[in-house]
C-alpha atoms as a PDB file:
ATOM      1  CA  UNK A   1       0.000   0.000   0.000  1.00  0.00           C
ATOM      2  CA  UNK A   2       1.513   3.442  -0.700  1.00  0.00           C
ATOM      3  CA  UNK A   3       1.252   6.731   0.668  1.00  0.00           C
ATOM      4  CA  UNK A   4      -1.154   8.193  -1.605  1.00  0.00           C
ATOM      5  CA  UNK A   5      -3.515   5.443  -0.219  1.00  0.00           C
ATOM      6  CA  UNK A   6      -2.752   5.426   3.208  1.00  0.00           C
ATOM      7  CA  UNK A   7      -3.253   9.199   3.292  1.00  0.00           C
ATOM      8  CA  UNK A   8      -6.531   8.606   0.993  1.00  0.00           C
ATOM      9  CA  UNK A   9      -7.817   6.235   3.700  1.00  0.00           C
ATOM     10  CA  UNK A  10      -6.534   8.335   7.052  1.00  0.00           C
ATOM     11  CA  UNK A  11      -8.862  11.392   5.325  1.00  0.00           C
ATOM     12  CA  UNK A  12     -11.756   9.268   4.965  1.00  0.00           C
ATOM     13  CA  UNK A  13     -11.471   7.877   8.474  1.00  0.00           C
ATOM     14  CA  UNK A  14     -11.280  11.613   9.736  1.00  0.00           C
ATOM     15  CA  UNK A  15     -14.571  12.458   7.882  1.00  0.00           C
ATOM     16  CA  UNK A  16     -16.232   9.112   9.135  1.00  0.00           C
ATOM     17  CA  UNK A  17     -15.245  10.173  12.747  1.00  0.00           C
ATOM     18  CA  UNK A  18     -16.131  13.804  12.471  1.00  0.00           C
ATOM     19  CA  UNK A  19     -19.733  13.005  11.012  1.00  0.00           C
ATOM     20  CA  UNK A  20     -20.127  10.612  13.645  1.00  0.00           C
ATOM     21  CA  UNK A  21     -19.036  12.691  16.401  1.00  0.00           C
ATOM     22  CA  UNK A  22     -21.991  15.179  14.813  1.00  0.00           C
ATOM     23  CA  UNK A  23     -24.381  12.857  14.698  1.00  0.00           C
ATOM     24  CA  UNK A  24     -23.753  12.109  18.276  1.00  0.00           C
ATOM     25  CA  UNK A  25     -24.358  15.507  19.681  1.00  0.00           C
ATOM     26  CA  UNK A  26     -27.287  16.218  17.644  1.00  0.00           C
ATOM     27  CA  UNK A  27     -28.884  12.649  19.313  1.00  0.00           C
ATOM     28  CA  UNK A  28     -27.931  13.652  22.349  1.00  0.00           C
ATOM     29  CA  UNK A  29     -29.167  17.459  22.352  1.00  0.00           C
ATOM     30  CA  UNK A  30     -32.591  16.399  20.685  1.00  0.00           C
ATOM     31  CA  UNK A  31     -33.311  13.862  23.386  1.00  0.00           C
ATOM     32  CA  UNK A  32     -32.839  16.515  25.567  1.00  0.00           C
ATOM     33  CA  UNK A  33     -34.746  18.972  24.258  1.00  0.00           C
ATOM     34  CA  UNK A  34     -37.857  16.401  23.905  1.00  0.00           C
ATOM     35  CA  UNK A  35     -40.671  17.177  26.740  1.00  0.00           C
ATOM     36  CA  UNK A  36     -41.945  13.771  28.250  1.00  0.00           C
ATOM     37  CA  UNK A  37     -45.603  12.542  26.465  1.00  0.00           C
ATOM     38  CA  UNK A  38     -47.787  12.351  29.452  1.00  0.00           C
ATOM     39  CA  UNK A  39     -50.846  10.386  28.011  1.00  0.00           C
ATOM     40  CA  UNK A  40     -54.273  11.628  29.929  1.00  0.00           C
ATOM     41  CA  UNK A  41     -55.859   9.020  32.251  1.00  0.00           C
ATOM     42  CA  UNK A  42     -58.544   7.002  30.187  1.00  0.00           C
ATOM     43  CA  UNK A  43     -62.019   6.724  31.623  1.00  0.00           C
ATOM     44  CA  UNK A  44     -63.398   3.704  32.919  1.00  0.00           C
ATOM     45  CA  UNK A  45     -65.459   1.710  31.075  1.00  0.00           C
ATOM     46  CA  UNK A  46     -69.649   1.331  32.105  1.00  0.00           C
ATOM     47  CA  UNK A  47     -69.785  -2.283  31.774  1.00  0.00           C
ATOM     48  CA  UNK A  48     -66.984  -4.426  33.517  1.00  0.00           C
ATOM     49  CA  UNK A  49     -65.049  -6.031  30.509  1.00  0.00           C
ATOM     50  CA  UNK A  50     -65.098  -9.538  30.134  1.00  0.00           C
ATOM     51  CA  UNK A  51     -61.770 -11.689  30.329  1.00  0.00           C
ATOM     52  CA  UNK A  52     -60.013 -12.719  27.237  1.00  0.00           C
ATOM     53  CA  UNK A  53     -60.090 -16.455  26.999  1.00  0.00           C
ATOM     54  CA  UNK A  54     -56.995 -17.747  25.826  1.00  0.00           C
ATOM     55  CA  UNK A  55     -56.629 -22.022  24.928  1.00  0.00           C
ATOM     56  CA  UNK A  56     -54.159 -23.402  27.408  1.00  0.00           C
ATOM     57  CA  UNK A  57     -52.499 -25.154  24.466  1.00  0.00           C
ATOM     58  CA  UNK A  58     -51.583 -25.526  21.213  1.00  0.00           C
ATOM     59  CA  UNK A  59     -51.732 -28.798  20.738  1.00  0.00           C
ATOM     60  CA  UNK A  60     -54.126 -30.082  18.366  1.00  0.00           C
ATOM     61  CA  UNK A  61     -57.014 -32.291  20.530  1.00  0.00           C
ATOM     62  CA  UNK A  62     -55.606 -35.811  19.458  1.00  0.00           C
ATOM     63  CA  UNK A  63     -52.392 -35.053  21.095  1.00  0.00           C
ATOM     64  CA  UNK A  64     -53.996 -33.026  24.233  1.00  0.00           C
ATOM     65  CA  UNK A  65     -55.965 -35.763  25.241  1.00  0.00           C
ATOM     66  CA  UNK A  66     -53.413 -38.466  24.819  1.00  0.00           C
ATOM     67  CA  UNK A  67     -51.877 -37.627  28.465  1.00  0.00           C
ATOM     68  CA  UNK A  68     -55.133 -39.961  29.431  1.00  0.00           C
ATOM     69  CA  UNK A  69     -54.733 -42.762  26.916  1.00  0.00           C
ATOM     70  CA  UNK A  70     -53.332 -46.134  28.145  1.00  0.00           C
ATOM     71  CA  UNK A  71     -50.119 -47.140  26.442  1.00  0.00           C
ATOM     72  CA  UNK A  72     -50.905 -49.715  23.431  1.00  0.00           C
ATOM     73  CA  UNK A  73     -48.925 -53.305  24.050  1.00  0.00           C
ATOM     74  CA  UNK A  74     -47.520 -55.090  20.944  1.00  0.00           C
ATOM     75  CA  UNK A  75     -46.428 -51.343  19.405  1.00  0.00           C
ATOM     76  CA  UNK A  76     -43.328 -49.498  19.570  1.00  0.00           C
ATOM     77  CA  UNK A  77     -42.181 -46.555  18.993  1.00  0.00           C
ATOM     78  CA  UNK A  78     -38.581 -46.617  17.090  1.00  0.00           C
ATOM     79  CA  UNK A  79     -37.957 -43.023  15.523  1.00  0.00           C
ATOM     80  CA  UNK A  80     -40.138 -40.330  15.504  1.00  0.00           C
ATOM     81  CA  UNK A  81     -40.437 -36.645  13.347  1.00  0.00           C
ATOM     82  CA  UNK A  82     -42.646 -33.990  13.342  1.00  0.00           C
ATOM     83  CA  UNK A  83     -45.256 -35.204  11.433  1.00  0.00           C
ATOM     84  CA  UNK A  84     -44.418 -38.758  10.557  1.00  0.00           C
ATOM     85  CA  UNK A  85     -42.985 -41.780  13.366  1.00  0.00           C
ATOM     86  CA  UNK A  86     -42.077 -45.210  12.509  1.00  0.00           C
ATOM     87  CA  UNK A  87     -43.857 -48.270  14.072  1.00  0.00           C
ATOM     88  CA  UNK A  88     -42.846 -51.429  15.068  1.00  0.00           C
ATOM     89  CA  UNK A  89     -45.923 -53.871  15.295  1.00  0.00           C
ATOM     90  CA  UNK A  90     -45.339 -57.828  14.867  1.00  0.00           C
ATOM     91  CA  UNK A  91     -41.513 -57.783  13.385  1.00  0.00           C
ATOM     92  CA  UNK A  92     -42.435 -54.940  10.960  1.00  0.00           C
ATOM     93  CA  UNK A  93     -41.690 -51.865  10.904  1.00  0.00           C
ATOM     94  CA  UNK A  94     -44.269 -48.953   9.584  1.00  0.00           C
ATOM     95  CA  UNK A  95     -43.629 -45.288   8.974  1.00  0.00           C
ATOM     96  CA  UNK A  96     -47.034 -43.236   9.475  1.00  0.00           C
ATOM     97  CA  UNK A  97     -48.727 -40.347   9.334  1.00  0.00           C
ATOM     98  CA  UNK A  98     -51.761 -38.662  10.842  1.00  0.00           C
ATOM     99  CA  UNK A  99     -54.122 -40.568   9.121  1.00  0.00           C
ATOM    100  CA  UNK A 100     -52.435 -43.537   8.400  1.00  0.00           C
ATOM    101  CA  UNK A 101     -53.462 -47.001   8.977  1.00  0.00           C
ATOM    102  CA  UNK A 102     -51.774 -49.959  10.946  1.00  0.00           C
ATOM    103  CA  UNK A 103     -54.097 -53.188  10.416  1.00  0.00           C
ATOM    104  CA  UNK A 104     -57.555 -51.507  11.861  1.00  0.00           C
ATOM    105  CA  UNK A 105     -55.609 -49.093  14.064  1.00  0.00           C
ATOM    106  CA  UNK A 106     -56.000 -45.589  12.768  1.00  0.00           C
ATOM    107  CA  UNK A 107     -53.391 -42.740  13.413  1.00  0.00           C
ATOM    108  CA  UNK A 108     -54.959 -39.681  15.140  1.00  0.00           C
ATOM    109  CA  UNK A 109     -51.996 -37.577  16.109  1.00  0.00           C
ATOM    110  CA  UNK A 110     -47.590 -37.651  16.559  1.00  0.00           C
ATOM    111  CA  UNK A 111     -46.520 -35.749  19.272  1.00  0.00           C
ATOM    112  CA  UNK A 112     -42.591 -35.413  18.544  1.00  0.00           C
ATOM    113  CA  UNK A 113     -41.976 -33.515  22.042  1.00  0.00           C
ATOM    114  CA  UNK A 114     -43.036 -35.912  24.174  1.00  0.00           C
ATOM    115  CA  UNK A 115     -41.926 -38.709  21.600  1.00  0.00           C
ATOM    116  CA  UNK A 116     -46.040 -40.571  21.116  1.00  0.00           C
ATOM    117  CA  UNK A 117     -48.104 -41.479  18.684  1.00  0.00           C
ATOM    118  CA  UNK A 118     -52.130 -41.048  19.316  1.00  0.00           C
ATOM    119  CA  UNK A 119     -54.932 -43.434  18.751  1.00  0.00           C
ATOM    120  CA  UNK A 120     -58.729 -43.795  19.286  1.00  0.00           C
ATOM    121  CA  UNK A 121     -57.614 -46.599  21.342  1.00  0.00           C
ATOM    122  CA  UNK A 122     -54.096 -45.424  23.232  1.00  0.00           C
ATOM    123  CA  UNK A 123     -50.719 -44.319  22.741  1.00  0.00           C
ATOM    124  CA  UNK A 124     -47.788 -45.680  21.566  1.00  0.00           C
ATOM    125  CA  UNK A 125     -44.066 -44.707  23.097  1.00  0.00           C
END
């Protein structure tokens, strides 16, 4: 690098600092001269407002109920994503989906987080 660019860069780094330095104090000395925004009270309300109800969960009903379904014997649960799990049932394995059909058993909801699979008839870990 020569001089010519050194002292190119040095003058441009001198200009950067100096506008900074000005847009510093003008920040400052406009926050100060701001006045506070005091917001008048609001009046109450006739009628008492009802409460917002708000649904405890997320979780689509399938899955929220499945915390009272017994576990299914003869199933297992070997890997499981967020909307498909594989099934082992009888030396096979299955990879389902809500929906999805093993034998009569139907598929109602996969639960990654708490690693289940939901059906009409239990859960499978």
């Amino acid at each position: 690098m020569g001089e010519s660019e050194r002292t190119i860069i040095r003058t441009a780094l001198e200009d950067l600092n100096a506008r900074v330095s000005r847009l510093e104090a003008g920040a400052t000395q406009a926050s100060a001269n701001t006045a506070p925004i005091i917001t008048p009270p609001v009046a109450a309300a006739a009628a008492p407002q009802r409460p917002v109800r708000t649904p405890a969960t997320n979780k689509p009903a399938a899955v929220a109920r499945a915390e009272t379904l017994p576990l299914l014997t003869g199933y297992a649960l070997n890997t499981i994503y967020q909307n498909q799990a594989w099934i082992e049932h009888d030396g096979a394995t299955y990879a389902v989906q809500v929906g999805d059909k093993i034998g009569a058993l139907r598929i109602t909801g996969i639960d990654a987080r708490a690693r289940r699979v939901v059906t009409p008839d239990g859960q499978i870990r």
